[in-house]
Protein backbone atom coordinates (compact mmCIF):
# COMPACT_ATOMS: atom_id res chain seq x y z
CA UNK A 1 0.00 0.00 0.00
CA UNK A 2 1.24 3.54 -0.83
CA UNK A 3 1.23 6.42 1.46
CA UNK A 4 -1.46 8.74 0.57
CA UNK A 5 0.05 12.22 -1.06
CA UNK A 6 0.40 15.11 1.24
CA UNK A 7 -2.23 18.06 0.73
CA UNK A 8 0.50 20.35 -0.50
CA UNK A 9 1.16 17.38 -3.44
CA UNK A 10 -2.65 17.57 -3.84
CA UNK A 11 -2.84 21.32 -3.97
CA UNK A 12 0.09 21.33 -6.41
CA UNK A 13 -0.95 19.00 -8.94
CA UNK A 14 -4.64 20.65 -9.00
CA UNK A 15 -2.99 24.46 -9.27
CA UNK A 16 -1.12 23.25 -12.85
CA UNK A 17 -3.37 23.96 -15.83
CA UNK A 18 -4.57 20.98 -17.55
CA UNK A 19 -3.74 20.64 -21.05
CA UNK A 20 -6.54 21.52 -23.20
CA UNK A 21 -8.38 18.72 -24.78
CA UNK A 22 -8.29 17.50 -28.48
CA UNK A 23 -11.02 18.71 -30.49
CA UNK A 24 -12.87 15.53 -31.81
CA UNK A 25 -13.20 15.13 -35.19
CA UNK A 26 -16.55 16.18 -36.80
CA UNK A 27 -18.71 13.42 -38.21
CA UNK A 28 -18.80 14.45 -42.41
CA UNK A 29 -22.50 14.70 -41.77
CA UNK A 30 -22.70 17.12 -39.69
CA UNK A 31 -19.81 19.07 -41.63
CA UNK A 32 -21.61 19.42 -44.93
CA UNK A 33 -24.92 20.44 -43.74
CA UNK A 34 -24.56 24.08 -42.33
CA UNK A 35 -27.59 25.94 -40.91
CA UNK A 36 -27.83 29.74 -40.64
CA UNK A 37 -28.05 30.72 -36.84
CA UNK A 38 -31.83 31.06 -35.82
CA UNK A 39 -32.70 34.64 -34.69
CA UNK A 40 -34.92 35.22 -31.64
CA UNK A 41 -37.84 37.42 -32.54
CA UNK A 42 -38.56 39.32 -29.25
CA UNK A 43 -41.62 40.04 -29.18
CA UNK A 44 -43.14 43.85 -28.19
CA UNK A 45 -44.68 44.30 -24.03
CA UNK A 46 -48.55 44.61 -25.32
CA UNK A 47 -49.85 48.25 -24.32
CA UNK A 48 -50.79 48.68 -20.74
CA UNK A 49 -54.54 48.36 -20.50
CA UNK A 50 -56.74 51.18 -20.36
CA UNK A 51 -58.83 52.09 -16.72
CA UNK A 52 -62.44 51.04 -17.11
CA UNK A 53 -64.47 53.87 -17.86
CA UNK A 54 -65.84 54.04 -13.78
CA UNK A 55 -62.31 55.33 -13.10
CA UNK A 56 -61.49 57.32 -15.75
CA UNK A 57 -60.68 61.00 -14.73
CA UNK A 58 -60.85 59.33 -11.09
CA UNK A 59 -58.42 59.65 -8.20
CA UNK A 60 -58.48 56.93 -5.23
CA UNK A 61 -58.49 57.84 -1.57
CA UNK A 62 -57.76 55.22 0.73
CA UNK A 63 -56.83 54.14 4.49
CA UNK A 64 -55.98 51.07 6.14
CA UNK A 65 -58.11 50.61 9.52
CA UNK A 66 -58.92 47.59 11.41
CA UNK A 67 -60.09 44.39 10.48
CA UNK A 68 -63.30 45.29 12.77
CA UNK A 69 -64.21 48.55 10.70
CA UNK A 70 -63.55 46.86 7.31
CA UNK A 71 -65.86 44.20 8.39
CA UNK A 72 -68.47 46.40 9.54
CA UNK A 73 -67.87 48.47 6.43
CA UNK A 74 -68.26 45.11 3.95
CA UNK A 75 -71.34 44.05 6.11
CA UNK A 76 -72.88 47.28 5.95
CA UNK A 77 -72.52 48.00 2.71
CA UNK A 78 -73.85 44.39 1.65
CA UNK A 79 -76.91 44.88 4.02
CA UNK A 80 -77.90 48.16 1.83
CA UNK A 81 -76.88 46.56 -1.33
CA UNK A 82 -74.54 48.96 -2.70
CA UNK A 83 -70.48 48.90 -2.97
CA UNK A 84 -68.17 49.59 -0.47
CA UNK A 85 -67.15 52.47 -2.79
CA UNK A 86 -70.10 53.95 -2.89
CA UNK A 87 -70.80 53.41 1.10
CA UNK A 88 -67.24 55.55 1.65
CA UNK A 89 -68.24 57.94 -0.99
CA UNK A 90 -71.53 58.77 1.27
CA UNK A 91 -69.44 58.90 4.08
CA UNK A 92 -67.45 61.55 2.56
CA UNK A 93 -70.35 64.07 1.69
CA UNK A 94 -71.60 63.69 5.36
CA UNK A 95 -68.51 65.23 6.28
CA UNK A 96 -67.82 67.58 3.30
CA UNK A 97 -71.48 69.13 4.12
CA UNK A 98 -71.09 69.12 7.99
CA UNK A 99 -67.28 70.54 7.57
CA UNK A 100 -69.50 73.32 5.47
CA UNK A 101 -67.80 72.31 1.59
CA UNK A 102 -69.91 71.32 -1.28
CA UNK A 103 -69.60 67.63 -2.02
CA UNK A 104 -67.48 67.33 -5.10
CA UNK A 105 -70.11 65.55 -7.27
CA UNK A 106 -70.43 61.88 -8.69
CA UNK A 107 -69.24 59.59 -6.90
């Protein structure tokens, strides 16, 4: 049995650069029949798409509030039959009127 190499013998031998290796030779097949190089056709982004009409000419206003209040807010709005939108959109003429401003129109 021979002793095992010492790591610097290891480290040596795997810090020389191997010799490159031999190109194989090509098969006359594949030599005669050339093919041009495909192109990639990248195809455009497709236009964003456009806001449905409700919100054209539309800002949002939001807020984050409890899970409690959205609930109520869901539940409340369900029980009347109308969006949640439109429930906050009462909401805000209340105050607009009692804070003495005119509400700003369609909701």
């Amino acid at each position: 049995m021979s002793p095992r190499p010492s790591l610097s013998a290891r480290l040596a031998q795997a810090a020389e650069p191997a010799p490159p290796p031999a190109p194989a030779p090509a098969p006359a097949a594949l030599v005669a029949e050339v093919r041009p190089a495909r192109t990639r056709k990248v195809a455009e982004a497709p236009p964003p798409p456009a806001p449905a009409k409700a919100r054209v000419g539309k800002t949002m206003v939001a807020g984050y509030f409890s899970p409690e209040m959205a609930r109520a807010v869901k539940l409340l709005a369900v029980e009347r039959g109308v969006t949640v939108q439109a429930l906050i959109g009462e909401a805000l003429d209340i105050v607009l009127r009692q804070a003495g401003k005119h509400p700003m129109g369609e909701r």
